[in-house]
PDB file of N, CA and C in Angstrom:
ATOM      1  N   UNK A   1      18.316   5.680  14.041  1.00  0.00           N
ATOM      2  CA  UNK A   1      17.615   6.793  14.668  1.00  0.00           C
ATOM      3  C   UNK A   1      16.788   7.567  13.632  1.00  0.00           C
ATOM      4  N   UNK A   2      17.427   7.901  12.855  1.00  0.00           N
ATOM      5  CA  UNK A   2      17.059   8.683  11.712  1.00  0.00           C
ATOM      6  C   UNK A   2      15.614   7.797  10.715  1.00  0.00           C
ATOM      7  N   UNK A   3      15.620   6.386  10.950  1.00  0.00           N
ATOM      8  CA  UNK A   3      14.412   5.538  10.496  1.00  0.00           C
ATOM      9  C   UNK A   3      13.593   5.883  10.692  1.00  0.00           C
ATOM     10  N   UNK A   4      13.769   5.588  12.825  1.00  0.00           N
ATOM     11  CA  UNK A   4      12.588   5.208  13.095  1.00  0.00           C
ATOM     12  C   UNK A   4      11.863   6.760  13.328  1.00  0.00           C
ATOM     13  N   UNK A   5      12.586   7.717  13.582  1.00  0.00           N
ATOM     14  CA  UNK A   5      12.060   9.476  13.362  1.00  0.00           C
ATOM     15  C   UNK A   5      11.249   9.412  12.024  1.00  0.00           C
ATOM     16  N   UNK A   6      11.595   8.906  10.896  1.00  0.00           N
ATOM     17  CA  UNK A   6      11.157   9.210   9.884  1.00  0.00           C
ATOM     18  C   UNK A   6       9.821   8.701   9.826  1.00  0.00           C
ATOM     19  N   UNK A   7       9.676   7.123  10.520  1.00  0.00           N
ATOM     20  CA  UNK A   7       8.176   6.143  10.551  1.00  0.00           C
ATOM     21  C   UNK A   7       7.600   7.089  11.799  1.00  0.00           C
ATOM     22  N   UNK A   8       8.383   7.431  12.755  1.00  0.00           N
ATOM     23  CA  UNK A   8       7.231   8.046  13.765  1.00  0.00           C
ATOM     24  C   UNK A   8       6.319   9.274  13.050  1.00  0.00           C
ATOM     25  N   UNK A   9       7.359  10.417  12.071  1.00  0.00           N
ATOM     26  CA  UNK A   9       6.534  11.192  11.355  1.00  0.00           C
ATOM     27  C   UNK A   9       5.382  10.723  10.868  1.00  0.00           C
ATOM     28  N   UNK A  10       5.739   9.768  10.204  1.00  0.00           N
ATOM     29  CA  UNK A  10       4.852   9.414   9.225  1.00  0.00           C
ATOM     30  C   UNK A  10       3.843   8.800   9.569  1.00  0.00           C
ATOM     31  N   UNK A  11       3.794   7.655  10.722  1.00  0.00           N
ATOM     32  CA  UNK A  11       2.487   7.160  11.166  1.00  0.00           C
ATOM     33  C   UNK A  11       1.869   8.049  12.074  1.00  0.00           C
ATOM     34  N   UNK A  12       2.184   9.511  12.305  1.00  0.00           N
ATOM     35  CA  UNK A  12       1.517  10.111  13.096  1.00  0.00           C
ATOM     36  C   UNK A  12       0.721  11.295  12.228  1.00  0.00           C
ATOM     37  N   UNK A  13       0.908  11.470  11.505  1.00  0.00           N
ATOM     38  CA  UNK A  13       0.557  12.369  10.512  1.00  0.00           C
ATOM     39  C   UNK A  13      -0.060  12.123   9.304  1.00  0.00           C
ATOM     40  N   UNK A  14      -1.379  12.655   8.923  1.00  0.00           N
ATOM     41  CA  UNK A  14      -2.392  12.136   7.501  1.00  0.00           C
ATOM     42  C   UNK A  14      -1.570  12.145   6.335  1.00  0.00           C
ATOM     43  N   UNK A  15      -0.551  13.075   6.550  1.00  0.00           N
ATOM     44  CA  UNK A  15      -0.139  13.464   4.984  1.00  0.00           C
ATOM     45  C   UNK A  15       1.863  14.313   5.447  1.00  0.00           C
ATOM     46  N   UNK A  16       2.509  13.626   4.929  1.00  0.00           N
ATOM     47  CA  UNK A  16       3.994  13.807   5.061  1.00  0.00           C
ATOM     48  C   UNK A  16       4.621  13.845   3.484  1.00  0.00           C
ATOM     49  N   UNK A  17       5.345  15.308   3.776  1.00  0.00           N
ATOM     50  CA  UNK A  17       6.118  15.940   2.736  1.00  0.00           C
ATOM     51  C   UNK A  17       7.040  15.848   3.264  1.00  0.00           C
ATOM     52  N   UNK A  18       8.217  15.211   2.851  1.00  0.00           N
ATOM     53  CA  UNK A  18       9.478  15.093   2.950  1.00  0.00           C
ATOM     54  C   UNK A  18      10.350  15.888   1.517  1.00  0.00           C
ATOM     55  N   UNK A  19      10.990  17.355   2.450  1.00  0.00           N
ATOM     56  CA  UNK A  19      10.974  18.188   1.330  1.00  0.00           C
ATOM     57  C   UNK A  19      12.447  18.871   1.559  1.00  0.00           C
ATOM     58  N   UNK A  20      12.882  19.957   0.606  1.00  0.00           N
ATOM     59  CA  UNK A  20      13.675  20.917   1.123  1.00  0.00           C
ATOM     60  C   UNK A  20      13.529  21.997   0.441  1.00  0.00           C
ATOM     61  N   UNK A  21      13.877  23.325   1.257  1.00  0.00           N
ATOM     62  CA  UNK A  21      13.270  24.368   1.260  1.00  0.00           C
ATOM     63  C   UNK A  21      13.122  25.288   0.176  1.00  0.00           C
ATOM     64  N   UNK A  22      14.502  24.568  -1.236  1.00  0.00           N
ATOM     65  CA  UNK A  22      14.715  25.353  -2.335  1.00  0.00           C
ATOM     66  C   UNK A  22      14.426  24.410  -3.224  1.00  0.00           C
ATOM     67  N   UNK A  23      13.535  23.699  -3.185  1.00  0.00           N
ATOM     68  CA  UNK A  23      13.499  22.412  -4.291  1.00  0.00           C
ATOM     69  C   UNK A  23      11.975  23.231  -4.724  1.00  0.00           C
ATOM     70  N   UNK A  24      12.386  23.364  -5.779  1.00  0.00           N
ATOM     71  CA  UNK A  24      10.726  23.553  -6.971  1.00  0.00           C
ATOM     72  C   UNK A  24       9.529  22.485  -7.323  1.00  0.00           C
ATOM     73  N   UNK A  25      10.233  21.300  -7.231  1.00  0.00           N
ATOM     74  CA  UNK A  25       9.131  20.323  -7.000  1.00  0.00           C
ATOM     75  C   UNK A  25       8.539  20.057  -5.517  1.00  0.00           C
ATOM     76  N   UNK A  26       9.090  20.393  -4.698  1.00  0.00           N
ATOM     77  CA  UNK A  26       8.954  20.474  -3.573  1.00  0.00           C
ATOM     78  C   UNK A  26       7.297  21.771  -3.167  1.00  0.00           C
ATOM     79  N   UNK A  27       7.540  22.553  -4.099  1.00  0.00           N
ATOM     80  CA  UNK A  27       7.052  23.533  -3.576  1.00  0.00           C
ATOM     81  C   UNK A  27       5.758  23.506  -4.208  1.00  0.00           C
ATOM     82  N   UNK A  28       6.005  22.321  -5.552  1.00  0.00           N
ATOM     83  CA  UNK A  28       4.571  22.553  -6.396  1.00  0.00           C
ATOM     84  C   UNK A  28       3.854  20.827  -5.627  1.00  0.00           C
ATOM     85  N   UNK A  29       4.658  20.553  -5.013  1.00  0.00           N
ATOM     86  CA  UNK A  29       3.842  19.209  -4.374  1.00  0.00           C
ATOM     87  C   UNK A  29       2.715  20.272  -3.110  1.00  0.00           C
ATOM     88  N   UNK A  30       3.932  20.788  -2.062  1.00  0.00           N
ATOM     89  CA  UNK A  30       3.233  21.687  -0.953  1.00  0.00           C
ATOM     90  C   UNK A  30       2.085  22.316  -1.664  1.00  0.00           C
ATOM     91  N   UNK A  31       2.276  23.367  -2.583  1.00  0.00           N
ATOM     92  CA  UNK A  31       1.097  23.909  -3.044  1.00  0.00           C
ATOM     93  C   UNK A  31       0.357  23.579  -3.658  1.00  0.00           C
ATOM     94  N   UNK A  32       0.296  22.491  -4.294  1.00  0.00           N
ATOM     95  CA  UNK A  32      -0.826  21.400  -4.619  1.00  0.00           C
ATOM     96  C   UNK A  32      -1.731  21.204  -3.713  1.00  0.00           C
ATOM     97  N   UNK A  33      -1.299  20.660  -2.585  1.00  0.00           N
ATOM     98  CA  UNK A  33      -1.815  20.011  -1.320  1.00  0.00           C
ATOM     99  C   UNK A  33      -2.950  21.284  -0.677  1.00  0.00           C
ATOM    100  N   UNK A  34      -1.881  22.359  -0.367  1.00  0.00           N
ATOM    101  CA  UNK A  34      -2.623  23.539  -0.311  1.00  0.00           C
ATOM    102  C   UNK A  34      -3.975  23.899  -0.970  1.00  0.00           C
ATOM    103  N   UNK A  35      -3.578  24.086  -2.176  1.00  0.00           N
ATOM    104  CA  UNK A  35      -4.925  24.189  -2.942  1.00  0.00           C
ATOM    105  C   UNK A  35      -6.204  23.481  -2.534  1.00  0.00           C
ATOM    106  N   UNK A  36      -5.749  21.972  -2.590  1.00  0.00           N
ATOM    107  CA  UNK A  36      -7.023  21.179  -2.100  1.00  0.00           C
ATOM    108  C   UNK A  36      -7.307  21.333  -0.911  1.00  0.00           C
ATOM    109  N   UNK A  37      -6.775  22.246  -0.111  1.00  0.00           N
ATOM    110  CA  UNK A  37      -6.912  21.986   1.281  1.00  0.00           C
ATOM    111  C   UNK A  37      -6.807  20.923   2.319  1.00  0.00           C
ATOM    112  N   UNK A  38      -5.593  19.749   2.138  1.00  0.00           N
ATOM    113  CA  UNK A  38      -5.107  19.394   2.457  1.00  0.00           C
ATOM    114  C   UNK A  38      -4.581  20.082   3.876  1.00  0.00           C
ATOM    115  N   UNK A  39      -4.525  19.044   4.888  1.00  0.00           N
ATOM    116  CA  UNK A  39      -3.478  19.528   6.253  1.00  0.00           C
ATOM    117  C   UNK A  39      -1.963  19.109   6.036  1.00  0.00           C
ATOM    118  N   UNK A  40      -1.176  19.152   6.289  1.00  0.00           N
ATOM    119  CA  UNK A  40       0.139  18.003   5.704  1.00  0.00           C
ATOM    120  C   UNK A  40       1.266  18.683   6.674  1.00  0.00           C
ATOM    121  N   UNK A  41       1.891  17.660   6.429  1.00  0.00           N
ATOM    122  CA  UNK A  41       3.845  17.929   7.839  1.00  0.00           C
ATOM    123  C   UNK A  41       4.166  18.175   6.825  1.00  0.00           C
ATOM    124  N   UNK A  42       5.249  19.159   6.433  1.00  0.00           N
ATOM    125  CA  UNK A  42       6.424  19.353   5.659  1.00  0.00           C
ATOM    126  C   UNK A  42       7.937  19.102   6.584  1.00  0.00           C
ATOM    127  N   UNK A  43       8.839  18.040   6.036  1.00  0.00           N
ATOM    128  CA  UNK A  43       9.689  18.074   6.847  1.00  0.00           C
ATOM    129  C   UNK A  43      10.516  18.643   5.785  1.00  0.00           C
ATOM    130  N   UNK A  44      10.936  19.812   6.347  1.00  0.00           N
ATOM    131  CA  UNK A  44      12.211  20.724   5.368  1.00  0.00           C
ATOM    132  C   UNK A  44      13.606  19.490   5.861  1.00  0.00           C
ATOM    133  N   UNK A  45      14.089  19.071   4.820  1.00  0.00           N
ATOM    134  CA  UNK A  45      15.437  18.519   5.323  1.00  0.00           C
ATOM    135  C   UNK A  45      16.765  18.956   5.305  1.00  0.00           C
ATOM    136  N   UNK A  46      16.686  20.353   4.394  1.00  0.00           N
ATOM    137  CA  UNK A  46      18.251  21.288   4.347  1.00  0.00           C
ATOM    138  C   UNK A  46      17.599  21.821   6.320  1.00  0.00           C
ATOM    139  N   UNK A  47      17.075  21.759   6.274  1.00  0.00           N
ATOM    140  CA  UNK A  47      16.506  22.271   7.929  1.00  0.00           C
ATOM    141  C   UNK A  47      16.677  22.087   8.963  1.00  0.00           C
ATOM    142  N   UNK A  48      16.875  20.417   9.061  1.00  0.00           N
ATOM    143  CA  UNK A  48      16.696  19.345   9.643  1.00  0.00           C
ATOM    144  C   UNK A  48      18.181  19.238  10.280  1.00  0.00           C
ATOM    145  N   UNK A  49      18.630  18.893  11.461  1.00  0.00           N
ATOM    146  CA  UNK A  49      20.246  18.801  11.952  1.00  0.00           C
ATOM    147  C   UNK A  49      20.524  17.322  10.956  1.00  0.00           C
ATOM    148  N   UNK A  50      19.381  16.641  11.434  1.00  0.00           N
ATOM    149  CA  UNK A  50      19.771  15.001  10.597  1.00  0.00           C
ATOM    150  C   UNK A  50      19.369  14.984   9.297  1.00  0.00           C
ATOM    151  N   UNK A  51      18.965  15.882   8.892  1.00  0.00           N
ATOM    152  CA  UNK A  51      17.914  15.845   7.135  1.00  0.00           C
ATOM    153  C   UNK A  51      18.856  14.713   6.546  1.00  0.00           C
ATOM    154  N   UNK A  52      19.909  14.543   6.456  1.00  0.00           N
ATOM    155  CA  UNK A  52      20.730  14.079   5.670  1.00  0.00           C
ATOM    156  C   UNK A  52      20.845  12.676   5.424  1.00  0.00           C
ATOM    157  N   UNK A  53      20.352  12.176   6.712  1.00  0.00           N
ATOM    158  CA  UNK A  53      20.524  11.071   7.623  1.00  0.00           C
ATOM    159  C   UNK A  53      18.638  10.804   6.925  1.00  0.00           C
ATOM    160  N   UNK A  54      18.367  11.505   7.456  1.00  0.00           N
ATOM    161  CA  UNK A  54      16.832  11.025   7.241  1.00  0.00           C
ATOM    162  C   UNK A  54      16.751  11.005   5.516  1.00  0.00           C
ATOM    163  N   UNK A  55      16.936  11.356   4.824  1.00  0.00           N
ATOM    164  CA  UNK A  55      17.576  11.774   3.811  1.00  0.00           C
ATOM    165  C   UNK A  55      18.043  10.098   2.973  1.00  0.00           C
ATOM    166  N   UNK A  56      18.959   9.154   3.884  1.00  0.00           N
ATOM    167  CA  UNK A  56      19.290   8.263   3.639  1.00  0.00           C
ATOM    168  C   UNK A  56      18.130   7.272   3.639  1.00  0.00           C
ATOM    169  N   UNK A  57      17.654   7.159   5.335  1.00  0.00           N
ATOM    170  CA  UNK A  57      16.682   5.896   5.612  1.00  0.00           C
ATOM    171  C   UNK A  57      15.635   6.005   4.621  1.00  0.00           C
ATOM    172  N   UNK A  58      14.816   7.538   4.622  1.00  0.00           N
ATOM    173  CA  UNK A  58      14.080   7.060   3.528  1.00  0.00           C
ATOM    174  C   UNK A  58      14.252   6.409   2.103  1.00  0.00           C
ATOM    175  N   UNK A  59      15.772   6.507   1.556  1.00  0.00           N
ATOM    176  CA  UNK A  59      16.115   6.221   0.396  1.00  0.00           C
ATOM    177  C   UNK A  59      16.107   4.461   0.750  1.00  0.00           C
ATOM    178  N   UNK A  60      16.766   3.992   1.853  1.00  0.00           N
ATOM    179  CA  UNK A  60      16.503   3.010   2.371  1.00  0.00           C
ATOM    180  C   UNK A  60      15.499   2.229   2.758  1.00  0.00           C
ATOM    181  N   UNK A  61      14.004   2.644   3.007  1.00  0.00           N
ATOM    182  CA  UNK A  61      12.971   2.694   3.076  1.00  0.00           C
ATOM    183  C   UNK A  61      12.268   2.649   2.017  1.00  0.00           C
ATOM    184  N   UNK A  62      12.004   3.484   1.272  1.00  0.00           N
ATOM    185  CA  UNK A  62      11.251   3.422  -0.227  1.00  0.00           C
ATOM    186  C   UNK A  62      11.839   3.211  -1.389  1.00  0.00           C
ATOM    187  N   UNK A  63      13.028   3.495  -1.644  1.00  0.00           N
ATOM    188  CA  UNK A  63      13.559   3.361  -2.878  1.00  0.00           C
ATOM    189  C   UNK A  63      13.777   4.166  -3.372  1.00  0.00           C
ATOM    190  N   UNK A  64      13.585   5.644  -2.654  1.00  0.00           N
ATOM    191  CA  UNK A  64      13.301   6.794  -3.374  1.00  0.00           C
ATOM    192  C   UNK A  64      14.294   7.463  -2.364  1.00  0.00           C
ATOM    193  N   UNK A  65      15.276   8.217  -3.502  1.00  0.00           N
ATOM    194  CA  UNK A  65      16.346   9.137  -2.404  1.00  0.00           C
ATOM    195  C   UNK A  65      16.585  10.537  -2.609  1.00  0.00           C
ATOM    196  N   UNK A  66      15.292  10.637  -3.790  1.00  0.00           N
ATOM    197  CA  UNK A  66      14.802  12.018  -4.188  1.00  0.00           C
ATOM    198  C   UNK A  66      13.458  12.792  -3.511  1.00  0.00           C
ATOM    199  N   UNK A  67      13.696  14.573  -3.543  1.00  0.00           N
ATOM    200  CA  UNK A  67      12.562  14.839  -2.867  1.00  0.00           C
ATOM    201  C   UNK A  67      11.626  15.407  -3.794  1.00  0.00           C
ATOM    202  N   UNK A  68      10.406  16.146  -3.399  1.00  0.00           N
ATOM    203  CA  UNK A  68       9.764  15.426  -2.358  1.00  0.00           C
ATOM    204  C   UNK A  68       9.537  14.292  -2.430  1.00  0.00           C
ATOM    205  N   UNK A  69       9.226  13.364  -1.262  1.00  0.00           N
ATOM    206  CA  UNK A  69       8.997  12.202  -1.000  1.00  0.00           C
ATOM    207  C   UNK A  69       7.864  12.248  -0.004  1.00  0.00           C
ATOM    208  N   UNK A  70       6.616  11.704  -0.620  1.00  0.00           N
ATOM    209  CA  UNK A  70       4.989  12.058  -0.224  1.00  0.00           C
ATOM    210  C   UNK A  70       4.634  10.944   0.673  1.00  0.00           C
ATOM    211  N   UNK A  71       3.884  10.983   1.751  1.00  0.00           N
ATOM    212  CA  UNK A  71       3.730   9.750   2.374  1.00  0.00           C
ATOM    213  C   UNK A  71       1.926  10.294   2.556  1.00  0.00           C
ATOM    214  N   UNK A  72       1.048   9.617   2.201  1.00  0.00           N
ATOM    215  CA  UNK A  72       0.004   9.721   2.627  1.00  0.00           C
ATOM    216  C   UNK A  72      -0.776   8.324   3.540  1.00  0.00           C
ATOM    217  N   UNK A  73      -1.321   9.048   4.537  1.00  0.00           N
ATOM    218  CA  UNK A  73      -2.253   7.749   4.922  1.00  0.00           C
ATOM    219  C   UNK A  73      -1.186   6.547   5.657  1.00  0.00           C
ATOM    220  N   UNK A  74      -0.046   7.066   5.922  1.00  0.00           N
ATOM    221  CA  UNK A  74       0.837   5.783   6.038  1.00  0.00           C
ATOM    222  C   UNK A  74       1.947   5.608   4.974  1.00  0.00           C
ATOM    223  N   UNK A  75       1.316   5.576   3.456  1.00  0.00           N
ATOM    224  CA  UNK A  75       1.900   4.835   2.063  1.00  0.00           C
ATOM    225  C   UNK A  75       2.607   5.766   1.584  1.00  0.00           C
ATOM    226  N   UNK A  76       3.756   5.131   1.474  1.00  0.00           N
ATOM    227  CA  UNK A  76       4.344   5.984   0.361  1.00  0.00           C
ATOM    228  C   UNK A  76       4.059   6.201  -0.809  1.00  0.00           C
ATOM    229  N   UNK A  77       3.954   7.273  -1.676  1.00  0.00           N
ATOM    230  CA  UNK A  77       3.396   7.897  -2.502  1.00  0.00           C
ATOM    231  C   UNK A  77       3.880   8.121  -3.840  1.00  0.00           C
ATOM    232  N   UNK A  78       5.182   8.570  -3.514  1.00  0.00           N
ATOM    233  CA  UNK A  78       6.335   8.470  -4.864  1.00  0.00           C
ATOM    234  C   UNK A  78       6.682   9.901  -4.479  1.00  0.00           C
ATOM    235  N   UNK A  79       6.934  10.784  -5.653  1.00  0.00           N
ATOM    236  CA  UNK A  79       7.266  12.599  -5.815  1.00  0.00           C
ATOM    237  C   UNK A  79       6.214  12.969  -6.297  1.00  0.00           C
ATOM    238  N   UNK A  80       7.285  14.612  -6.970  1.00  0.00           N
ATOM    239  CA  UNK A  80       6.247  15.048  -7.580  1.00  0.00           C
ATOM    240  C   UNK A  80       5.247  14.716  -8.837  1.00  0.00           C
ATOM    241  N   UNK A  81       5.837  13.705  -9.300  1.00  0.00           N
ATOM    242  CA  UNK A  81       5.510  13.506 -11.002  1.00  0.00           C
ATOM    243  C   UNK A  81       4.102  12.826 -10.560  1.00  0.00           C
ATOM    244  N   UNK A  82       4.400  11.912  -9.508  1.00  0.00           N
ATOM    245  CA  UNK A  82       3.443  10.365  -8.962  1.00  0.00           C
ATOM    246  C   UNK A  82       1.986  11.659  -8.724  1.00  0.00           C
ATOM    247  N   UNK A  83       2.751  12.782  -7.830  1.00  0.00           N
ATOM    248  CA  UNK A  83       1.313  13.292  -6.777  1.00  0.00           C
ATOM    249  C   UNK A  83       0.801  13.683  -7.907  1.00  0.00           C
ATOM    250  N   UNK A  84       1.402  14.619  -9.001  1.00  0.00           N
ATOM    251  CA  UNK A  84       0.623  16.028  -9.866  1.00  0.00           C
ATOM    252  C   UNK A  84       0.084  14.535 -10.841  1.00  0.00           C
ATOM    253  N   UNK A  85       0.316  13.324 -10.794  1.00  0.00           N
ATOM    254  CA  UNK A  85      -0.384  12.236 -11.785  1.00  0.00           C
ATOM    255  C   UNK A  85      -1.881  11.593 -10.993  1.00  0.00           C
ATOM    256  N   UNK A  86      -1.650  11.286  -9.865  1.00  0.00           N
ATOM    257  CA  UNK A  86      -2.298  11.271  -9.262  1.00  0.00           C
ATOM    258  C   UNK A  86      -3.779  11.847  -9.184  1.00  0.00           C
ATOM    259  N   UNK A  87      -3.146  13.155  -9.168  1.00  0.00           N
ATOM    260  CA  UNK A  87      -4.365  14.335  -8.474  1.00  0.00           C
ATOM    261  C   UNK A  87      -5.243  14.750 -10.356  1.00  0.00           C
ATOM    262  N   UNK A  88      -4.515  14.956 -11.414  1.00  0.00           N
ATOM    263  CA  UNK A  88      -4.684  14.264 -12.714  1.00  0.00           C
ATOM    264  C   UNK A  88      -5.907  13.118 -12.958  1.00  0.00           C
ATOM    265  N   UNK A  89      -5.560  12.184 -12.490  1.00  0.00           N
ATOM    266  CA  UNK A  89      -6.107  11.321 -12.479  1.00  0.00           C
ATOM    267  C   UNK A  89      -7.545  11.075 -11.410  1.00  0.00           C
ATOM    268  N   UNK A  90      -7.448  12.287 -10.600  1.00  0.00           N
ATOM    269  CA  UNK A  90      -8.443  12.080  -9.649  1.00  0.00           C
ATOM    270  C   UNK A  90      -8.744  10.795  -8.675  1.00  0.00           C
ATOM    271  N   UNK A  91      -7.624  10.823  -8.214  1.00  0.00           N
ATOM    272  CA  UNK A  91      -6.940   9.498  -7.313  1.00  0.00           C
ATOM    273  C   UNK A  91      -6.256  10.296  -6.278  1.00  0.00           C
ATOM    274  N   UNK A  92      -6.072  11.261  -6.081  1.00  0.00           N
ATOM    275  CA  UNK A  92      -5.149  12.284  -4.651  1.00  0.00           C
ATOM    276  C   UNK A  92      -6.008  12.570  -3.893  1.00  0.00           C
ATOM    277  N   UNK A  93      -7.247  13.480  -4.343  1.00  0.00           N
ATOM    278  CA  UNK A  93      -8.636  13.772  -3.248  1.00  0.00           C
ATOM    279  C   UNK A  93      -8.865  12.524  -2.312  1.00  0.00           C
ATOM    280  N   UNK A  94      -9.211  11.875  -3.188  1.00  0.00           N
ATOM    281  CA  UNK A  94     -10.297  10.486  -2.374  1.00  0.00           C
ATOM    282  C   UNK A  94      -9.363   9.700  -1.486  1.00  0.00           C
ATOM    283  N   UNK A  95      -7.783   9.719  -1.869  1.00  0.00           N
ATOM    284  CA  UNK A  95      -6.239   9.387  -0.891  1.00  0.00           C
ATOM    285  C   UNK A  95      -6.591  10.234   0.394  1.00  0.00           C
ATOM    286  N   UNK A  96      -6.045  11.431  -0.089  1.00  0.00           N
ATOM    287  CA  UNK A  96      -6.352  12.269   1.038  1.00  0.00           C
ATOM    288  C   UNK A  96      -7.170  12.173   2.008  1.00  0.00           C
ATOM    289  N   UNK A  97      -8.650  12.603   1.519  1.00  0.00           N
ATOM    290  CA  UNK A  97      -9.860  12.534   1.956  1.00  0.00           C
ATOM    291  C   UNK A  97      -9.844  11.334   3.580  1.00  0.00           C
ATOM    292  N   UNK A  98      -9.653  10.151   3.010  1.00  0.00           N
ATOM    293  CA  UNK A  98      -9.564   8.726   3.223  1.00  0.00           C
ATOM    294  C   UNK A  98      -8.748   8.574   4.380  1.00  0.00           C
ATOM    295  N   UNK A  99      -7.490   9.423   4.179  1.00  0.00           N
ATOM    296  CA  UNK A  99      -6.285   9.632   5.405  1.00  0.00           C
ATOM    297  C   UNK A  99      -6.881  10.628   6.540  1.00  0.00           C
ATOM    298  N   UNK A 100      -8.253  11.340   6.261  1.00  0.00           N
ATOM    299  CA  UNK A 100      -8.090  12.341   6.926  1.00  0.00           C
ATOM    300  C   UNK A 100      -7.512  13.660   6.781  1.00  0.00           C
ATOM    301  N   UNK A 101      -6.710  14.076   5.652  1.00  0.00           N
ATOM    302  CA  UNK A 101      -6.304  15.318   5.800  1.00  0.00           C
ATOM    303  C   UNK A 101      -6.998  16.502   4.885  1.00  0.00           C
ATOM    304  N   UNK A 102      -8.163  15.359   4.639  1.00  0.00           N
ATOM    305  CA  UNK A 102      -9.321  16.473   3.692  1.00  0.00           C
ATOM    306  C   UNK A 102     -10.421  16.585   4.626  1.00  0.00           C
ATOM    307  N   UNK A 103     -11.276  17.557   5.054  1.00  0.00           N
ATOM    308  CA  UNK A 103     -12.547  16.994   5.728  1.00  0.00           C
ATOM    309  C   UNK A 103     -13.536  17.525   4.801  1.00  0.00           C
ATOM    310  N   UNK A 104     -14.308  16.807   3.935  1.00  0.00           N
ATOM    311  CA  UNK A 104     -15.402  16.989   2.771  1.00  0.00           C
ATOM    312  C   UNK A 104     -16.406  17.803   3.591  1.00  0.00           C
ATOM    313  N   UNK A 105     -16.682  19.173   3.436  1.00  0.00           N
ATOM    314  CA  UNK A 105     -17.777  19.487   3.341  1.00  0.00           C
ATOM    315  C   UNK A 105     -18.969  19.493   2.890  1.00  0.00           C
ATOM    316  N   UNK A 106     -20.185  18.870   3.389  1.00  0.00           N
ATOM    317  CA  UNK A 106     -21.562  18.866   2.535  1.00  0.00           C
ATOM    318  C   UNK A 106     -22.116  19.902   1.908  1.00  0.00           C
ATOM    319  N   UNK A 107     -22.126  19.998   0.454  1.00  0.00           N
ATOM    320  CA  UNK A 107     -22.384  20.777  -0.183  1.00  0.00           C
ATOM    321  C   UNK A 107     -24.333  20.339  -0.863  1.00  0.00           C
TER     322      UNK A 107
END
């Protein structure tokens, strides 16, 4: 149950934060995203009745049983180290962008 909740998030949504509510990396992934103006789901999982559960599948799912756990576009993404390397690297915009959860204004 807790899977396929987790894939329905995720293929329905440009950009999925799989987070919890007192995690500091958590908060510098969200406000990252923010900044760029990003749209994005945050799923708080201390929040969540099943967080725990969901919590698992994704660890089951990606490999990753730490948060945040970034899903853009579909793909899993990694955490925080992957996104703030990423966006570094100037490889997060054009992700984003690409998923939809940026809309480029013509400047």
């Amino acid at each position: 149950m807790a899977m396929s909740k987790a894939k329905e998030v995720v293929s329905s949504n440009p950009v999925v934060v799989f987070s919890k509510t007192y995690c500091p990396f958590c908060d510098q992934v969200k406000r990252l995203l923010s900044q760029l103006g990003a749209s994005f789901k945050a799923i708080e999982l201390d929040k969540e009745s099943d967080g725990s559960e969901i919590q698992a599948a994704l660890a089951e799912w990606t490999g990753q049983r730490t948060v945040p756990n970034v899903f853009i576009g579909g793909n899993h993404i990694g955490g925080c180290d992957t996104t703030t390397s990423m966006h570094k690297g100037g490889k997060l915009v054009p992700l984003l962008t690409q998923a939809g959860a940026i809309t480029t204004s013509s400047s």
